[in-house]
Protein backbone atom coordinates (compact mmCIF):
# COMPACT_ATOMS: atom_id res chain seq x y z
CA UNK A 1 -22.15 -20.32 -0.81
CA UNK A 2 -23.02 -18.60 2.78
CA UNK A 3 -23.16 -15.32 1.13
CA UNK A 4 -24.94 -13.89 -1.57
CA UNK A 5 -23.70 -11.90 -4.40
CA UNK A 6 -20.81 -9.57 -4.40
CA UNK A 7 -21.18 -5.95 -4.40
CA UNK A 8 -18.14 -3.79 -5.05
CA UNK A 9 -18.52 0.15 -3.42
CA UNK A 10 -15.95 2.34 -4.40
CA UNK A 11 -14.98 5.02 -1.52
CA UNK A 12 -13.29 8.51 -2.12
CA UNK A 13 -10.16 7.01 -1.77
CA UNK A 14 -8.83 5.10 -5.01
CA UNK A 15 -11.81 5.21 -7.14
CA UNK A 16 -9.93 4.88 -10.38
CA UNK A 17 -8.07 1.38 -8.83
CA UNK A 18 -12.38 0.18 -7.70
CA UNK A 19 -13.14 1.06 -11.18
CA UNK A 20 -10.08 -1.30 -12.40
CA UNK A 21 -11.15 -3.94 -10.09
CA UNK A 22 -14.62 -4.16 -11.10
CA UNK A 23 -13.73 -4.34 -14.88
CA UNK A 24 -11.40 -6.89 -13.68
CA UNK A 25 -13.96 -9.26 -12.27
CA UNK A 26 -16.75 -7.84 -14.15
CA UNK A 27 -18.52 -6.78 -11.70
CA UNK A 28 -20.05 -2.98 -12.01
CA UNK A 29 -19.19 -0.88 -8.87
CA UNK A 30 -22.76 -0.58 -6.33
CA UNK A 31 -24.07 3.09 -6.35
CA UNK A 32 -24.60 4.96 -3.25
CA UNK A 33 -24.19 8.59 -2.61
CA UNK A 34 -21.19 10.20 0.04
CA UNK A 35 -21.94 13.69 0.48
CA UNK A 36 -20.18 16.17 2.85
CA UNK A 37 -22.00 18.43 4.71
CA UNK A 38 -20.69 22.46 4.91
CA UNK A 39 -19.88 21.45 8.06
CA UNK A 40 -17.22 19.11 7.23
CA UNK A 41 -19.36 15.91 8.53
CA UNK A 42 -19.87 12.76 5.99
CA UNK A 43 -23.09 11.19 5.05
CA UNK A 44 -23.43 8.16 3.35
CA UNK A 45 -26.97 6.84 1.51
CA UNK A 46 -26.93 3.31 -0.52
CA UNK A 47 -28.87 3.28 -3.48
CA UNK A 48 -30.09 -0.26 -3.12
CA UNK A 49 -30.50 -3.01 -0.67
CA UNK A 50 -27.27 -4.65 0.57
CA UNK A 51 -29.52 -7.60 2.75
CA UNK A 52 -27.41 -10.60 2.87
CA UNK A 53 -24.90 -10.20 -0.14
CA UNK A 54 -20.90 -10.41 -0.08
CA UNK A 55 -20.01 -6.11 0.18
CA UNK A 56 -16.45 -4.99 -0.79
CA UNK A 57 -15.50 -1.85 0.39
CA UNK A 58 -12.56 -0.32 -1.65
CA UNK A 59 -10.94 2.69 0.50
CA UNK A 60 -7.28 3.48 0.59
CA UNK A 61 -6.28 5.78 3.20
CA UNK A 62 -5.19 8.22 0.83
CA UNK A 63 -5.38 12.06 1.44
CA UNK A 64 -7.46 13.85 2.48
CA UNK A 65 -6.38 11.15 5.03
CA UNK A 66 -8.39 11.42 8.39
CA UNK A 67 -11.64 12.33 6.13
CA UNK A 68 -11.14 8.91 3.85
CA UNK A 69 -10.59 7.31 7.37
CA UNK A 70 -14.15 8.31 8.44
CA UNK A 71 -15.78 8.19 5.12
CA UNK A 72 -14.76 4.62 5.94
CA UNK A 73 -16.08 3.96 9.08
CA UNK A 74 -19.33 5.12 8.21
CA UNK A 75 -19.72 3.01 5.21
CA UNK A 76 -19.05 -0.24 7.15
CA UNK A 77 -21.74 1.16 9.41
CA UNK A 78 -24.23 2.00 6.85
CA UNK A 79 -23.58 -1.09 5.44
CA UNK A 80 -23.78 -3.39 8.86
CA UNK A 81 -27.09 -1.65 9.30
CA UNK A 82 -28.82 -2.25 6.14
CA UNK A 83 -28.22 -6.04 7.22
CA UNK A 84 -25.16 -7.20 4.93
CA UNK A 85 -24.17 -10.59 5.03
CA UNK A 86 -20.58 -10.08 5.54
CA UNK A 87 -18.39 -6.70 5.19
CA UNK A 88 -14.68 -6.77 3.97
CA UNK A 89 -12.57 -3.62 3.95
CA UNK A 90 -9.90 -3.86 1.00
CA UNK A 91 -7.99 -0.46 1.91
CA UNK A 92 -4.68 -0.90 -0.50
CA UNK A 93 -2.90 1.44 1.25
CA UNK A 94 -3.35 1.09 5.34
CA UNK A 95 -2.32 4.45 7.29
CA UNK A 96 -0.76 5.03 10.66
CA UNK A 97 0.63 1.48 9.57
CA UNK A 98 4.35 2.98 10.97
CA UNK A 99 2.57 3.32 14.10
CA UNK A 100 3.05 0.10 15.63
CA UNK A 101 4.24 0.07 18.73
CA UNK A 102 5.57 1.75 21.76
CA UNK A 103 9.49 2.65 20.97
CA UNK A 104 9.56 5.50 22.80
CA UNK A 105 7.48 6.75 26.71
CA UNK A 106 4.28 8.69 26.32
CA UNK A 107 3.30 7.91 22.60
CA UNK A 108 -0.02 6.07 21.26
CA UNK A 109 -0.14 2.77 19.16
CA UNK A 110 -2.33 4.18 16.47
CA UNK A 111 -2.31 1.30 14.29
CA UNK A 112 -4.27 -0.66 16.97
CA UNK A 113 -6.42 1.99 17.04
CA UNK A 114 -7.37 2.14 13.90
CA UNK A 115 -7.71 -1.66 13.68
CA UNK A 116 -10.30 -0.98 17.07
CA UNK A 117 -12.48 1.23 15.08
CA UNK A 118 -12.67 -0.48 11.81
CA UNK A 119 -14.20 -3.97 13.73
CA UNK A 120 -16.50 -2.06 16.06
CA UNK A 121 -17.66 -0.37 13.29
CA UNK A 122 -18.53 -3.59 12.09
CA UNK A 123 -16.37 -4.96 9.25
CA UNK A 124 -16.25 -8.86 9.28
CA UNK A 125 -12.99 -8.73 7.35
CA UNK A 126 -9.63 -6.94 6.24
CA UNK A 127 -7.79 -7.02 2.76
CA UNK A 128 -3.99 -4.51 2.66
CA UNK A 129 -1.65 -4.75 0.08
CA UNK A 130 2.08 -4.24 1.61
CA UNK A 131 1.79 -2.98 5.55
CA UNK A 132 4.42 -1.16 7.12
CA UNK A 133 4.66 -3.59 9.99
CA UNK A 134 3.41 -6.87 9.53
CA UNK A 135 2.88 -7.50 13.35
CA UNK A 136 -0.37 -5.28 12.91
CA UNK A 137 -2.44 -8.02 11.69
CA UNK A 138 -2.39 -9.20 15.36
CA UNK A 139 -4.24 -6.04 16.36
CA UNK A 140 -7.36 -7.43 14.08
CA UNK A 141 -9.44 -9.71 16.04
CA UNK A 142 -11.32 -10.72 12.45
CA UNK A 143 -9.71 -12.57 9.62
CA UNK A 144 -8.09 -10.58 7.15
CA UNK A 145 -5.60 -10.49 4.06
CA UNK A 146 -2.02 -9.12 4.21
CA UNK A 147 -0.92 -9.17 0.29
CA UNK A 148 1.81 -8.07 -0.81
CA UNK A 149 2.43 -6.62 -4.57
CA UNK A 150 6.47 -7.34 -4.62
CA UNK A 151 5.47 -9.89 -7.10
CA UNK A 152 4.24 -7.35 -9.66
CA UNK A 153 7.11 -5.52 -9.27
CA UNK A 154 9.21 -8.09 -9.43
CA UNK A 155 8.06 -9.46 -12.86
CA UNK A 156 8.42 -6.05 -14.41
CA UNK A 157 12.54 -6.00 -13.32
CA UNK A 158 12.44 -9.44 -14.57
CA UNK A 159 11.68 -8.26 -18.38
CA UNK A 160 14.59 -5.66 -18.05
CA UNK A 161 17.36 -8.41 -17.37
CA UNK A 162 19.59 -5.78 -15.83
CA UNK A 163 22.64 -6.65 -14.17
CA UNK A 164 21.65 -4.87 -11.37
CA UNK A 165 21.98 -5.30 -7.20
CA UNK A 166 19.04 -4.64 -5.02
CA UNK A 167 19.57 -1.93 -2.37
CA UNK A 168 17.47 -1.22 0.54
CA UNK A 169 17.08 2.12 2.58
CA UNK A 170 17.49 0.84 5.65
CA UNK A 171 18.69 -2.38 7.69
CA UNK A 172 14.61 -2.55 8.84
CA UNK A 173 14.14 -3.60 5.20
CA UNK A 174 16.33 -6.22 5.00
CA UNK A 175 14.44 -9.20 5.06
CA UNK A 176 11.56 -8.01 2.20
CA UNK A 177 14.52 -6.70 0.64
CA UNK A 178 16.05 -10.17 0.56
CA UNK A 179 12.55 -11.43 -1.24
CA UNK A 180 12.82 -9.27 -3.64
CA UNK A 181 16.23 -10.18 -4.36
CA UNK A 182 15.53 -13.59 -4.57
CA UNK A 183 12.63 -12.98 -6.71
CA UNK A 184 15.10 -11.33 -9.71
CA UNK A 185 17.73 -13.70 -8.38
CA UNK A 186 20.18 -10.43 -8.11
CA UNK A 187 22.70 -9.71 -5.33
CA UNK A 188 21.89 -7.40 -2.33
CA UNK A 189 23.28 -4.56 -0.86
CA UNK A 190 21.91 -2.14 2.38
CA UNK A 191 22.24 1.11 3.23
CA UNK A 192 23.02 1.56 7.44
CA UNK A 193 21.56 4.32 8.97
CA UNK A 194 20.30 6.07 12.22
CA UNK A 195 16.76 8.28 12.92
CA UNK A 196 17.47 11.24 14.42
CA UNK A 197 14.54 12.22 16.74
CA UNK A 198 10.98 12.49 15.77
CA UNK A 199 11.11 14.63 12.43
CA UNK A 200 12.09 12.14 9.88
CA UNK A 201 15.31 12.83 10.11
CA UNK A 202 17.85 9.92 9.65
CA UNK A 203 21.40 10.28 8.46
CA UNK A 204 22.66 7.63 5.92
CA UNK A 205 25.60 6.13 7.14
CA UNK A 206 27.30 3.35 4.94
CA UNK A 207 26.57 1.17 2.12
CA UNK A 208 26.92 -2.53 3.28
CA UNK A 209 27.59 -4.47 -0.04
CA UNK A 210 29.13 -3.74 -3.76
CA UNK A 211 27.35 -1.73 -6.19
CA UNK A 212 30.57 -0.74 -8.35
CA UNK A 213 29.83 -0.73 -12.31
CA UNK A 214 26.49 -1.95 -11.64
CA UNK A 215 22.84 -0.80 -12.04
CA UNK A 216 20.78 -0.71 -8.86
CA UNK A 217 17.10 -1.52 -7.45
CA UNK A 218 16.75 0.70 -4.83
CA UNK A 219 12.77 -1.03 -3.11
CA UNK A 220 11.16 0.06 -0.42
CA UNK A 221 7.33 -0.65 0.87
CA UNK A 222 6.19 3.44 0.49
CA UNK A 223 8.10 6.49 -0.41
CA UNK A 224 7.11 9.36 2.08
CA UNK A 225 8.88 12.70 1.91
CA UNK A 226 11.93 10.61 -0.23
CA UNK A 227 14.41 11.51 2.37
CA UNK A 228 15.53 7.98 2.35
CA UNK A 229 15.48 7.42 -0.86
CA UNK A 230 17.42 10.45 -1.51
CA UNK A 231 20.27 9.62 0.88
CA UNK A 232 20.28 6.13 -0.98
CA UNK A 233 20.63 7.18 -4.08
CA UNK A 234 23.39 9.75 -3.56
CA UNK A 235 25.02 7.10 -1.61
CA UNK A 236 25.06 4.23 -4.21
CA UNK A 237 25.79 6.75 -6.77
CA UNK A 238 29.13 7.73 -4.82
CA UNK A 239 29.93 4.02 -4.42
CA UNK A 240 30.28 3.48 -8.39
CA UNK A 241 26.44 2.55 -9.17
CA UNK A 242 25.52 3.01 -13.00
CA UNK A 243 22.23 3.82 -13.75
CA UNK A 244 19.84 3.61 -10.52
CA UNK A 245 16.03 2.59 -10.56
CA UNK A 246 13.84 3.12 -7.62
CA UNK A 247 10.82 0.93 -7.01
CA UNK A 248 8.22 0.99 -3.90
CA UNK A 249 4.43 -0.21 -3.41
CA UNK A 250 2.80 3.08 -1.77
CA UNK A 251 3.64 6.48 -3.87
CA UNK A 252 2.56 8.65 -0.14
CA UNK A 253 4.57 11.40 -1.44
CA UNK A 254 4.74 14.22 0.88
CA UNK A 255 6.21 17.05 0.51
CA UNK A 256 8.79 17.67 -0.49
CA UNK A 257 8.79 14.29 -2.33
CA UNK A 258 8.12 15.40 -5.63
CA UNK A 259 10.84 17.73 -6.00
CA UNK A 260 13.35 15.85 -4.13
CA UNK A 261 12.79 12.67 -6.61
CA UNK A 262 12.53 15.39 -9.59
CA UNK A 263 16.14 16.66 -8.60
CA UNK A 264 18.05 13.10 -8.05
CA UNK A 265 19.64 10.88 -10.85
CA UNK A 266 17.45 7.93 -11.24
CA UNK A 267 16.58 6.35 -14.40
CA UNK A 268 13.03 4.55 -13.58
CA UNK A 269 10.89 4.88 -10.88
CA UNK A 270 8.24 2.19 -10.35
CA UNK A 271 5.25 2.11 -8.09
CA UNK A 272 1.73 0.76 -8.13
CA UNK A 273 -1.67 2.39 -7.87
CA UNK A 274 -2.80 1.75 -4.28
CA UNK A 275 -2.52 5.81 -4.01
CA UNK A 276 -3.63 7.60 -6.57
CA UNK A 277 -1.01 10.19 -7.64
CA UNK A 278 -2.16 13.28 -8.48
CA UNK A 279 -1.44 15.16 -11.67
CA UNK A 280 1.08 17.81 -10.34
CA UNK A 281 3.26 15.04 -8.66
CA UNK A 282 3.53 12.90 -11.69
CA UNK A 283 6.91 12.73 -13.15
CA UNK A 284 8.09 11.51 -16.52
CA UNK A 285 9.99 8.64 -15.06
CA UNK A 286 7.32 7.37 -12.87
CA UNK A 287 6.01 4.26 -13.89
CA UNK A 288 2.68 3.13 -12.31
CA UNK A 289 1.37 -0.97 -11.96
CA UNK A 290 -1.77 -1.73 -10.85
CA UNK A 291 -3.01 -3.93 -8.15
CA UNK A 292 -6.48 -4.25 -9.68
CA UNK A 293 -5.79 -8.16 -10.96
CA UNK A 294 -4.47 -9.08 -7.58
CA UNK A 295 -7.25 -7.27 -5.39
CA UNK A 296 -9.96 -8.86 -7.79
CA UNK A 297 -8.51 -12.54 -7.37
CA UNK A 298 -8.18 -11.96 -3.78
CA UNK A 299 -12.06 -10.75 -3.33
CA UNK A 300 -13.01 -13.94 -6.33
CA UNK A 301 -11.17 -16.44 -3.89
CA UNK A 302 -12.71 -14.63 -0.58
CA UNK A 303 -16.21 -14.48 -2.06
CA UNK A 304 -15.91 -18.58 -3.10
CA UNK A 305 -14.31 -19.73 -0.09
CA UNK A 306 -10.93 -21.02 -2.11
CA UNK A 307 -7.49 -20.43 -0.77
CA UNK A 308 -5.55 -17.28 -1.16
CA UNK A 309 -1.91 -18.38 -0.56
CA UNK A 310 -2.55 -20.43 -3.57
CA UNK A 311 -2.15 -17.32 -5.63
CA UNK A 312 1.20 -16.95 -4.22
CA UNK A 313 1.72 -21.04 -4.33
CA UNK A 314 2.03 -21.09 -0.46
């Protein structure tokens, strides 16, 4: 083994999903102390040597987002300079991961960016669950994981056996939309629409596919400010859909999120924990997975050298 042991740190982030992933792999979380300063700067401290072992950072890019961003950086740096053997980054949920390229004059990548920052702060290796854009693991110059947890969420539909068609927000989805699909062997519908401008505005424009008398899976990869999801909903619910379940990996939920997925008709609504959601934005019909099994088996197979894709039978 060209590593030593593993040693799991848990940043600000998603501590209750670290906590899950060390009682997964029984392996208790490292201690060190993050403390921030009145004035607003972040200090790190281990509480034991890190010299040549495996280290696991857990962070997702949760809010307070630019300040778990940093917290971050200086971990991997802390850690690089107490002499780790090798540094992996597991953030669940990646930001600025919509940032991906230049589709417009006079705007920044910021996913490359980030990706800049996390390697010259030294991290050796990446681990995301469900990215945006899946073109941003060429910004990464180290090896990394891109996971996804549609399998999770598919084997929870599965148990319902609804006679149901999967709907996507957007044409952009289509092709993880037509996994998914597959996955509960279901028919699949999209819903066209346009952005308008730079305010996440987009007007829904027609629903390509059947949804009469039938329940619907409306997935997505993150729910934002649930304009999208709104406009799908209301517009499967106007084309005959029954009862209509919505289902997504990252629960950002901006505001006004909350209230706009309070207000519309849907039966279920099914995430995982990649972002910890906060009391006040919990509703009754939110149901939340976890990602801690897959995140453990993924840092297991990392830490032993043995294939991921086997996980996923690829």
């Amino acid at each position: 083994m060209p590593y030593g042991d593993i040693k799991l740190f848990a940043g600000s982030g998603c501590p209750e999903l670290a906590q899950r992933i060390s009682d997964y792999i029984n392996i208790p979380l490292s201690g060190w102390d993050i403390i921030d300063f009145p004035n607003e700067n972040v200090f790190v401290r281990l509480h034991g040597s890190v010299r040549g072992q495996d280290v696991y950072i857990i962070q997702s890019h949760s809010r307070p987002v630019h300040r778990n961003i940093m917290e971050l950086l200086i971990a991997i740096d802390c850690l690089k300079r107490d002499s780790a053997g090798r540094i992996t980054v597991v953030i669940p949920y990646m930001a600025y991961s919509q940032s991906d390229k230049k589709d417009q004059p006079r705007v920044p990548i910021t996913a490359r960016l980030l990706a800049d920052m996390i390697e010259v702060a030294g991290a050796d290796r990446w681990m995301t669950i469900d990215l945006h854009a899946e073109q941003i693991q060429g910004f990464y110059k180290i090896p990394g994981d891109s996971l996804t947890a549609f399998h999770i969420l598919v084997d929870y539909f599965n148990k319902k056996n609804l006679d149901a068609v999967v709907v996507t927000p957007d044409l952009g989805f289509a092709k993880k939309g037509r996994n998914f699909a597959a996955g509960l062997d279901l028919p699949l519908a999209f819903v066209e629409k346009r952005r308008v401008g730079n305010q996440n505005v987009r007007e829904a424009l027609t629903l390509i596919g059947n949804v009469e008398d039938k329940d619907v899976i409306i997935v997505d990869d993150l729910v934002d400010t649930a304009g999208s999801i709104q406009q799908a909903v209301n517009l499967v619910k106007q084309c005959g859909a029954k009862d209509v379940y919505v289902t997504f990996t990252h629960p950002v939920l901006s505001e006004p999120a909350t209230e706009r997925l309070r207000e519309l008709p849907i039966k279920e609504i099914v995430t995982t924990d990649t972002i910890p959601i906060p009391p006040e934005k919990m509703l009754p019909n939110i149901t939340v997975l976890t990602v801690a099994e897959l995140l453990g088996e993924v840092i297991l197979r990392s830490h032993e050298g043995r294939s991921v894709g086997e996980l996923f039978n690829e």
